[in-house]
PDB file of N, CA and C in Angstrom:
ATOM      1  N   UNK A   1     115.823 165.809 138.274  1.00  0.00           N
ATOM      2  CA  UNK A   1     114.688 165.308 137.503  1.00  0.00           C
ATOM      3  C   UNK A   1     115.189 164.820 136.140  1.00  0.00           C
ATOM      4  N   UNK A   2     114.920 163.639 135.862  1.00  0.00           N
ATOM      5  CA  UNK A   2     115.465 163.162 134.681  1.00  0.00           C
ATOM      6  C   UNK A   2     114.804 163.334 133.357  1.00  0.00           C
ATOM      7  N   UNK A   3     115.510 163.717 132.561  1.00  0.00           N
ATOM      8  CA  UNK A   3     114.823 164.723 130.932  1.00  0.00           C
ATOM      9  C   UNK A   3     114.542 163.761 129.968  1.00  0.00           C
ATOM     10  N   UNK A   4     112.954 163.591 130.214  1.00  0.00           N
ATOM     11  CA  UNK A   4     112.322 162.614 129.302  1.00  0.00           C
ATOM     12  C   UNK A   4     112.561 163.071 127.442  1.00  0.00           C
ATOM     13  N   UNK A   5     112.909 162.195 126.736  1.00  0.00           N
ATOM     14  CA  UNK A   5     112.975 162.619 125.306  1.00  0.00           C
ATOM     15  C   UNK A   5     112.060 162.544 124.761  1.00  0.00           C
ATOM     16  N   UNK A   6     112.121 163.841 124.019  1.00  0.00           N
ATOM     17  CA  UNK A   6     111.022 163.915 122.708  1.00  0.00           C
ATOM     18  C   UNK A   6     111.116 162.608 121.917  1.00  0.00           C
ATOM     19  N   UNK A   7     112.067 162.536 121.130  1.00  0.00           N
ATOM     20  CA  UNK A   7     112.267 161.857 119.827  1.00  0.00           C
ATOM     21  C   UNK A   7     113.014 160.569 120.229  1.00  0.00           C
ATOM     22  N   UNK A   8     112.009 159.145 120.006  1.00  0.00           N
ATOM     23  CA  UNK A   8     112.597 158.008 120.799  1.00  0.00           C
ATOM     24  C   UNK A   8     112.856 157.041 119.476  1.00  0.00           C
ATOM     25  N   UNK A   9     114.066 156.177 119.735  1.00  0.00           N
ATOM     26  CA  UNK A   9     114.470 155.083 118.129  1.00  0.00           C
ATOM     27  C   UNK A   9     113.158 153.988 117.935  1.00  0.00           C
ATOM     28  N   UNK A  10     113.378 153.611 117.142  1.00  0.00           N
ATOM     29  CA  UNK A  10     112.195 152.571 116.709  1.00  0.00           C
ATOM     30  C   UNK A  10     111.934 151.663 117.652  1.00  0.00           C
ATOM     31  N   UNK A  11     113.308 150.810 118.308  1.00  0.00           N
ATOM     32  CA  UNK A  11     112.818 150.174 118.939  1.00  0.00           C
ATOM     33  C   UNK A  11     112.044 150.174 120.431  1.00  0.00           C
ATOM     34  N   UNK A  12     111.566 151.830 120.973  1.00  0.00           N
ATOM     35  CA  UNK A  12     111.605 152.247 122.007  1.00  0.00           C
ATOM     36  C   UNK A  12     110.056 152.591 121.260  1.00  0.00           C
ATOM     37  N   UNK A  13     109.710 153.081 120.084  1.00  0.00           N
ATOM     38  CA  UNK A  13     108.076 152.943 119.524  1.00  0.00           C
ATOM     39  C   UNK A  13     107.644 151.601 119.667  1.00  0.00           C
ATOM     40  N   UNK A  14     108.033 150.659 119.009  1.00  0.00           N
ATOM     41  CA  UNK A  14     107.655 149.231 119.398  1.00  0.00           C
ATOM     42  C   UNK A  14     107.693 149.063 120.710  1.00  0.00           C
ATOM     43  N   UNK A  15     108.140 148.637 121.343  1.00  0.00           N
ATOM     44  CA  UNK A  15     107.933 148.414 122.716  1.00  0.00           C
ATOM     45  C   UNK A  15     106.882 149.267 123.513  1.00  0.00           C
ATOM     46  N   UNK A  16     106.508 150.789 123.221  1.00  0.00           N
ATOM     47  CA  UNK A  16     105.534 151.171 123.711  1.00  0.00           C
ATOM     48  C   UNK A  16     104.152 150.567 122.859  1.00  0.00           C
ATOM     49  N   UNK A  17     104.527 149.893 121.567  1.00  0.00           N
ATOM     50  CA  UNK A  17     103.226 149.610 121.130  1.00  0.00           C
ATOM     51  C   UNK A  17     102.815 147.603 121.339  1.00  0.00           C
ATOM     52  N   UNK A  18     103.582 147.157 121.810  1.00  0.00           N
ATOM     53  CA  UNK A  18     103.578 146.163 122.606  1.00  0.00           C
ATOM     54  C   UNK A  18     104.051 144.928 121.298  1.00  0.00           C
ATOM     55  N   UNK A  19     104.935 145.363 120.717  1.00  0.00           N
ATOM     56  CA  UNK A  19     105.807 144.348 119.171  1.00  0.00           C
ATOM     57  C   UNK A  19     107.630 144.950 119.715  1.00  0.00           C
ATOM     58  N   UNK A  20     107.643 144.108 118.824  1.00  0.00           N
ATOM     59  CA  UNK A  20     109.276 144.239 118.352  1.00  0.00           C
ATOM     60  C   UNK A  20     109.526 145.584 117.244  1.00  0.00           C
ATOM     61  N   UNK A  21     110.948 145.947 117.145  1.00  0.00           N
ATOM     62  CA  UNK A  21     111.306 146.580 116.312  1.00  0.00           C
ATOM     63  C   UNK A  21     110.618 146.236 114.589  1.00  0.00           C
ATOM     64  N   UNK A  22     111.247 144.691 114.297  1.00  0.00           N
ATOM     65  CA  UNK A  22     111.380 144.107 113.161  1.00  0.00           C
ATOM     66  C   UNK A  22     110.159 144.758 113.163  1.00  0.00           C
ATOM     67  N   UNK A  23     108.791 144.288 113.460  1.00  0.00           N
ATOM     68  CA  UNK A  23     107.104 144.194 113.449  1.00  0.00           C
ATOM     69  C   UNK A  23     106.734 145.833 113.248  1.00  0.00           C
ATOM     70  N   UNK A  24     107.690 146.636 113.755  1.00  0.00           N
ATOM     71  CA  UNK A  24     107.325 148.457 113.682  1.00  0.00           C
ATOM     72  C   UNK A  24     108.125 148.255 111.922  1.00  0.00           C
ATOM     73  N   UNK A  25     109.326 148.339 111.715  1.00  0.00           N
ATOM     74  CA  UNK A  25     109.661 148.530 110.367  1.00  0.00           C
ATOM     75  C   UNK A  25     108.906 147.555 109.337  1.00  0.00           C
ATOM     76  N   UNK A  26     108.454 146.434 109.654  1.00  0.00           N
ATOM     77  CA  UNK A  26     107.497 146.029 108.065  1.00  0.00           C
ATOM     78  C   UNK A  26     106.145 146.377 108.362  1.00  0.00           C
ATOM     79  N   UNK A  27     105.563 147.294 109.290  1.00  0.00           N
ATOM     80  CA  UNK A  27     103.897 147.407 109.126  1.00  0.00           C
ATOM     81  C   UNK A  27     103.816 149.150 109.384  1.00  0.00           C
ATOM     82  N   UNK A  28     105.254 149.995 109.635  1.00  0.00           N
ATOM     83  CA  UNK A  28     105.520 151.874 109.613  1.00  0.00           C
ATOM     84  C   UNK A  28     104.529 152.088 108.088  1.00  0.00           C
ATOM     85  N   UNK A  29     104.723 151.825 107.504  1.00  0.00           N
ATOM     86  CA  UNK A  29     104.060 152.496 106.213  1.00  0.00           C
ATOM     87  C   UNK A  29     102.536 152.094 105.651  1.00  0.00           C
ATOM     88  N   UNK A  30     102.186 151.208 106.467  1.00  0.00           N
ATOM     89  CA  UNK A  30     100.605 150.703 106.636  1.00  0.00           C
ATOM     90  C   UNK A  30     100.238 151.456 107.896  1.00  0.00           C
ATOM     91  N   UNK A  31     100.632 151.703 108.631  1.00  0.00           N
ATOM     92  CA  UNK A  31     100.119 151.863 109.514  1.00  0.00           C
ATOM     93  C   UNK A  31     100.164 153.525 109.380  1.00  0.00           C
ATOM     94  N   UNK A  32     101.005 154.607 108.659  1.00  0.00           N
ATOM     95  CA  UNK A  32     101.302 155.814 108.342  1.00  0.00           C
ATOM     96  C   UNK A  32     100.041 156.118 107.320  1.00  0.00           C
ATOM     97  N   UNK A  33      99.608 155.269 106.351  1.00  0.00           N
ATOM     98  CA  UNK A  33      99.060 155.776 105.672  1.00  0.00           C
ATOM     99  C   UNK A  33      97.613 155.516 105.356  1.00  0.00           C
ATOM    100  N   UNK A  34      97.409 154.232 106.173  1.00  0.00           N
ATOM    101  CA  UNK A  34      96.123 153.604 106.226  1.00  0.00           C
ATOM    102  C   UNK A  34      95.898 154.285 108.083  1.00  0.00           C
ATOM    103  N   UNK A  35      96.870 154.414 108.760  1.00  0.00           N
ATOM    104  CA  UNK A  35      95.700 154.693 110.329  1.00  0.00           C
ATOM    105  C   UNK A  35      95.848 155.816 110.938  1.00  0.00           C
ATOM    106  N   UNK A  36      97.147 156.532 110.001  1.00  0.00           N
ATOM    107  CA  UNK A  36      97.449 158.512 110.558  1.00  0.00           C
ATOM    108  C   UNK A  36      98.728 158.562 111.667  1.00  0.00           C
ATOM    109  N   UNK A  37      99.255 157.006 111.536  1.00  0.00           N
ATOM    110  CA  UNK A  37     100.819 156.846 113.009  1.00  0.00           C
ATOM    111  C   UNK A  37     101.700 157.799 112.255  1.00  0.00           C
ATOM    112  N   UNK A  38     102.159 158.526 113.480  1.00  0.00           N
ATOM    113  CA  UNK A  38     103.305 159.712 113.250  1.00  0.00           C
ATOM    114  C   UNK A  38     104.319 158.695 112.601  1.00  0.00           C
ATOM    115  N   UNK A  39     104.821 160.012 111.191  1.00  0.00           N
ATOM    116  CA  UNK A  39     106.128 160.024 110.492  1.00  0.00           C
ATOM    117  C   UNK A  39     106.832 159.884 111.572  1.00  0.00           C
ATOM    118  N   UNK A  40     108.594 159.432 110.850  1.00  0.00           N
ATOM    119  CA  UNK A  40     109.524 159.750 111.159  1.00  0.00           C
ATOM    120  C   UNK A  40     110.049 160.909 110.729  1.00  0.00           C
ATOM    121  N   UNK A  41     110.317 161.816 112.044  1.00  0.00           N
ATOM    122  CA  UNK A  41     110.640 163.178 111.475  1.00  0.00           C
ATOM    123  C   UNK A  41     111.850 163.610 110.502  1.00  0.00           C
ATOM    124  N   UNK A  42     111.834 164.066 109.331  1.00  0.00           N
ATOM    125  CA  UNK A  42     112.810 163.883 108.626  1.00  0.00           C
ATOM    126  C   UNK A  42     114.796 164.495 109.145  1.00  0.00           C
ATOM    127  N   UNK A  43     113.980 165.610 110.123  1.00  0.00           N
ATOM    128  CA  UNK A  43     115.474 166.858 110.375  1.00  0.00           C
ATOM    129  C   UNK A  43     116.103 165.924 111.812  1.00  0.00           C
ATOM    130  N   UNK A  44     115.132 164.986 112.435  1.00  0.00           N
ATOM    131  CA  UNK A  44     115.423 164.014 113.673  1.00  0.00           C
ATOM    132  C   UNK A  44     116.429 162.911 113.488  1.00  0.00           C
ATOM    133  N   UNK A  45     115.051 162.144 112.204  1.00  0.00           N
ATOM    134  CA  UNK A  45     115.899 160.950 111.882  1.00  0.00           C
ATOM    135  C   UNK A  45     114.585 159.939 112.951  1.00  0.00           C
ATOM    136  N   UNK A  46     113.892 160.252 114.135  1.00  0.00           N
ATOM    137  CA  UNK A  46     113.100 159.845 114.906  1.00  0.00           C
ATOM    138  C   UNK A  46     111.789 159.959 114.672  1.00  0.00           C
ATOM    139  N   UNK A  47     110.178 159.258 115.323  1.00  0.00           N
ATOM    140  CA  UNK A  47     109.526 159.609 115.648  1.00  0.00           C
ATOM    141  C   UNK A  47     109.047 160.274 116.584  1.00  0.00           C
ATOM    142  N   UNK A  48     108.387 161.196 117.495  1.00  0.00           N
ATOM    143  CA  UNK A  48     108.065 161.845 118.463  1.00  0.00           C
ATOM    144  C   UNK A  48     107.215 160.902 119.506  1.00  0.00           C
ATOM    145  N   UNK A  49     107.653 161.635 120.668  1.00  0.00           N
ATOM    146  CA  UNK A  49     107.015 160.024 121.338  1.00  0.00           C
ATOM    147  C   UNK A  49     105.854 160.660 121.846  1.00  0.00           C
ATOM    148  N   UNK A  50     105.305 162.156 122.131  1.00  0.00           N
ATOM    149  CA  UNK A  50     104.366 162.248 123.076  1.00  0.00           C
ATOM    150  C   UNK A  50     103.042 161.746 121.480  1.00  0.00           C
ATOM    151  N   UNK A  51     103.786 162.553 120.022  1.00  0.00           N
ATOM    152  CA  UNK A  51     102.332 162.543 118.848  1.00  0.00           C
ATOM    153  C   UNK A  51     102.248 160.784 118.974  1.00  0.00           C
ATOM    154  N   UNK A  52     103.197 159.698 119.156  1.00  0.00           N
ATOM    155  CA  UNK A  52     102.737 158.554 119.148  1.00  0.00           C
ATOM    156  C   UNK A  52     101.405 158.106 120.428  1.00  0.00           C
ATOM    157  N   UNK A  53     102.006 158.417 121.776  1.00  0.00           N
ATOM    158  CA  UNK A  53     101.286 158.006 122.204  1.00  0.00           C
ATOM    159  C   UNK A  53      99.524 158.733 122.653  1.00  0.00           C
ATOM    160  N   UNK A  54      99.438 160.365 121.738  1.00  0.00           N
ATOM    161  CA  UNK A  54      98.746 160.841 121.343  1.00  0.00           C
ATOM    162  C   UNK A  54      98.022 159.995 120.303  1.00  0.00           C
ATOM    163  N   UNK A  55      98.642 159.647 118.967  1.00  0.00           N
ATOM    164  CA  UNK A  55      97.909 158.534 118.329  1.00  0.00           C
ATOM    165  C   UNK A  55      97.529 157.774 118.686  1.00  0.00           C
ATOM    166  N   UNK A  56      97.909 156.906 119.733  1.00  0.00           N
ATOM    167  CA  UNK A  56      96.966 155.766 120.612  1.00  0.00           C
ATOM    168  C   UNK A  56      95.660 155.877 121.382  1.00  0.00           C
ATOM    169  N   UNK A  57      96.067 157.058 121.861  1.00  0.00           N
ATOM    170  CA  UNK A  57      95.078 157.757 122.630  1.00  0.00           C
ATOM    171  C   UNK A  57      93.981 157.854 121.999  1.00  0.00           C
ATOM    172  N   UNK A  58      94.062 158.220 120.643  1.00  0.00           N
ATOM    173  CA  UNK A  58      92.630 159.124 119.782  1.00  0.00           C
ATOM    174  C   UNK A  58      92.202 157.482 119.562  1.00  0.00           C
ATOM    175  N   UNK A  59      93.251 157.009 118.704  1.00  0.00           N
ATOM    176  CA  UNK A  59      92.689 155.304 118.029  1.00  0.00           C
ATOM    177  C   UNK A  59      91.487 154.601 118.971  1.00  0.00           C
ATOM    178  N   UNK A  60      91.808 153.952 119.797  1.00  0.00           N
ATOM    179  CA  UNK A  60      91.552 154.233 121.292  1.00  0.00           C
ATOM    180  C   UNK A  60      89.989 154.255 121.417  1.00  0.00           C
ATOM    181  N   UNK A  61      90.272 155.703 121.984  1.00  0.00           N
ATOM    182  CA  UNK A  61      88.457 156.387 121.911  1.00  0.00           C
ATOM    183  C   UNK A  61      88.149 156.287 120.600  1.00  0.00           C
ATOM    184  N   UNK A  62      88.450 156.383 119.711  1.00  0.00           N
ATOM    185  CA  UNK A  62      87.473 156.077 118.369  1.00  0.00           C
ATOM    186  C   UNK A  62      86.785 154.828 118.562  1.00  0.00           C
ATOM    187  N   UNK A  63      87.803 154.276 118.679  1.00  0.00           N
ATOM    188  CA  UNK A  63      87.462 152.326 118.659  1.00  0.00           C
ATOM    189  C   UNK A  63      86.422 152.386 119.943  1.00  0.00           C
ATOM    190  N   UNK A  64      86.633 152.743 121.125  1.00  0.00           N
ATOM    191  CA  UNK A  64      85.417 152.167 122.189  1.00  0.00           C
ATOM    192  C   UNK A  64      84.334 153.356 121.665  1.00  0.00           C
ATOM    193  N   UNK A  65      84.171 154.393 120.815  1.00  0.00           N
ATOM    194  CA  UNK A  65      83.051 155.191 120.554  1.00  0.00           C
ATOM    195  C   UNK A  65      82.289 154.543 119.553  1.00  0.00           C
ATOM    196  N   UNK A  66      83.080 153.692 118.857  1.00  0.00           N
ATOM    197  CA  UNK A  66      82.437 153.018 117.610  1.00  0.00           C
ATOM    198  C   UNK A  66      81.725 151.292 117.896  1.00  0.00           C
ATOM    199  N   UNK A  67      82.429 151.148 118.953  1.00  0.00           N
ATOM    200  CA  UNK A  67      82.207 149.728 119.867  1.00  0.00           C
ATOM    201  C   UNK A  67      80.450 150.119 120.357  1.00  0.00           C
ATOM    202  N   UNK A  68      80.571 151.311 121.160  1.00  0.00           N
ATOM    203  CA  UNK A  68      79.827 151.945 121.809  1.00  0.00           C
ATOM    204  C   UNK A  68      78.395 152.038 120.586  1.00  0.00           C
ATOM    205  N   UNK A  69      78.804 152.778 120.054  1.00  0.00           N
ATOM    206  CA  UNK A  69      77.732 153.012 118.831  1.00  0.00           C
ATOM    207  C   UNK A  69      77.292 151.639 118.199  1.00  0.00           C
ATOM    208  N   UNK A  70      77.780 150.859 118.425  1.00  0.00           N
ATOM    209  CA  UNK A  70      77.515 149.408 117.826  1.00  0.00           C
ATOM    210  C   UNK A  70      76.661 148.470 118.359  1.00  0.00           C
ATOM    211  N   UNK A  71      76.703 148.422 120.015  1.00  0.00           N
ATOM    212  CA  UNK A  71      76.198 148.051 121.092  1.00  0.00           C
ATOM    213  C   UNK A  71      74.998 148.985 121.126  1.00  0.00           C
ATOM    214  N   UNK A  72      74.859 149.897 120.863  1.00  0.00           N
ATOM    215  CA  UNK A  72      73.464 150.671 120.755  1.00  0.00           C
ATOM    216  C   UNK A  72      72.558 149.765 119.672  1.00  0.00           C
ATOM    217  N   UNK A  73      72.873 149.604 118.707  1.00  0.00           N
ATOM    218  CA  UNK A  73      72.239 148.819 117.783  1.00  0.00           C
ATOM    219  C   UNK A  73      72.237 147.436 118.097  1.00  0.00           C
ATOM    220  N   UNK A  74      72.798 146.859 118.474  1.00  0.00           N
ATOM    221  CA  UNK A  74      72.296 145.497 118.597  1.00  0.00           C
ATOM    222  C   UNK A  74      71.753 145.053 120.365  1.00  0.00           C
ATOM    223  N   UNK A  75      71.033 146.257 121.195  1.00  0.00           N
ATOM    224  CA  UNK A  75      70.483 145.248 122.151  1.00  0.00           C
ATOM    225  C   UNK A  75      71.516 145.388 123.216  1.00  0.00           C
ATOM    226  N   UNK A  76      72.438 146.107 122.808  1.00  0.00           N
ATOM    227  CA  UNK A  76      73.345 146.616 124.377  1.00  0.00           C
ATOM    228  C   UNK A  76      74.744 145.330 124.085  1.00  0.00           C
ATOM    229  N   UNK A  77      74.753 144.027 123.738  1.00  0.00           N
ATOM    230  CA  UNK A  77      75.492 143.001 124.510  1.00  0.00           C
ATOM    231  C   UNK A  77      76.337 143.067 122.896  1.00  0.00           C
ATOM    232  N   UNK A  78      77.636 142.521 123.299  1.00  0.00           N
ATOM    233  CA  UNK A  78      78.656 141.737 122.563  1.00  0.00           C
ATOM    234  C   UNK A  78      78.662 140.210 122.534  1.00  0.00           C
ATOM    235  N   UNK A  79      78.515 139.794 121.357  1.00  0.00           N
ATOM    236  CA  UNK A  79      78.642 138.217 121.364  1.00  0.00           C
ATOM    237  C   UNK A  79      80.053 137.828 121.085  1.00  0.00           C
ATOM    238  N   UNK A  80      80.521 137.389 122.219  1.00  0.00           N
ATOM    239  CA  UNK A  80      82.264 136.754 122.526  1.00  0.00           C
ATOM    240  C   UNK A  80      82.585 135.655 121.721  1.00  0.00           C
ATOM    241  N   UNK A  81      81.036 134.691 121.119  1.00  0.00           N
ATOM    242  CA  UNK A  81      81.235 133.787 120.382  1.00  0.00           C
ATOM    243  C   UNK A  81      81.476 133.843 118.921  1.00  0.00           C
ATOM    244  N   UNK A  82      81.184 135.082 118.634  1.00  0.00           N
ATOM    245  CA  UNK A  82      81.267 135.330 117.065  1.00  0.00           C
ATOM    246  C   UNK A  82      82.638 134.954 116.581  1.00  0.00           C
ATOM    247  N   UNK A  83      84.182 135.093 117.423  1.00  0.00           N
ATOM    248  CA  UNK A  83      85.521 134.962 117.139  1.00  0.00           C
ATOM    249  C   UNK A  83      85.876 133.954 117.178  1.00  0.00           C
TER     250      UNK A  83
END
């Protein structure tokens, strides 16, 4: 059975978040402090991969609970044309 890692390099966070490396190192510290994305652990040197894709997870359901709550107020429907 092959031993999935905790602690994966940057460019292995990007790629699970569907960017490049470059795109994870200039938006890590917006995204750390404005949306709650796991530090890099300092004693690692890495981020943790299950709290990342735990962070997606929550983001996620927030976003379709708040979608959800939104669509309550206006009449059930999304207007596709507004974008």
């Amino acid at each position: 059975m092959p031993v999935q890692q905790l602690f994966v390099k940057e460019s292995d966070i990007a790629k699970m978040l569907g960017h490049d490396v470059k795109w994870l190192r200039s938006n890590s510290e917006t995204l750390e402090r404005q949306y709650g994305f796991p530090k890099i652990d300092p004693a690692i040197g890495m981020r943790h991969r299950e709290a990342v894709e735990e962070w997606a997870r929550e983001r996620n359901a927030r976003t379709a609970k708040a979608r959800s709550e939104r669509l309550k107020e206006t009449n059930h429907t999304e207007n596709h044309d507004a974008f």
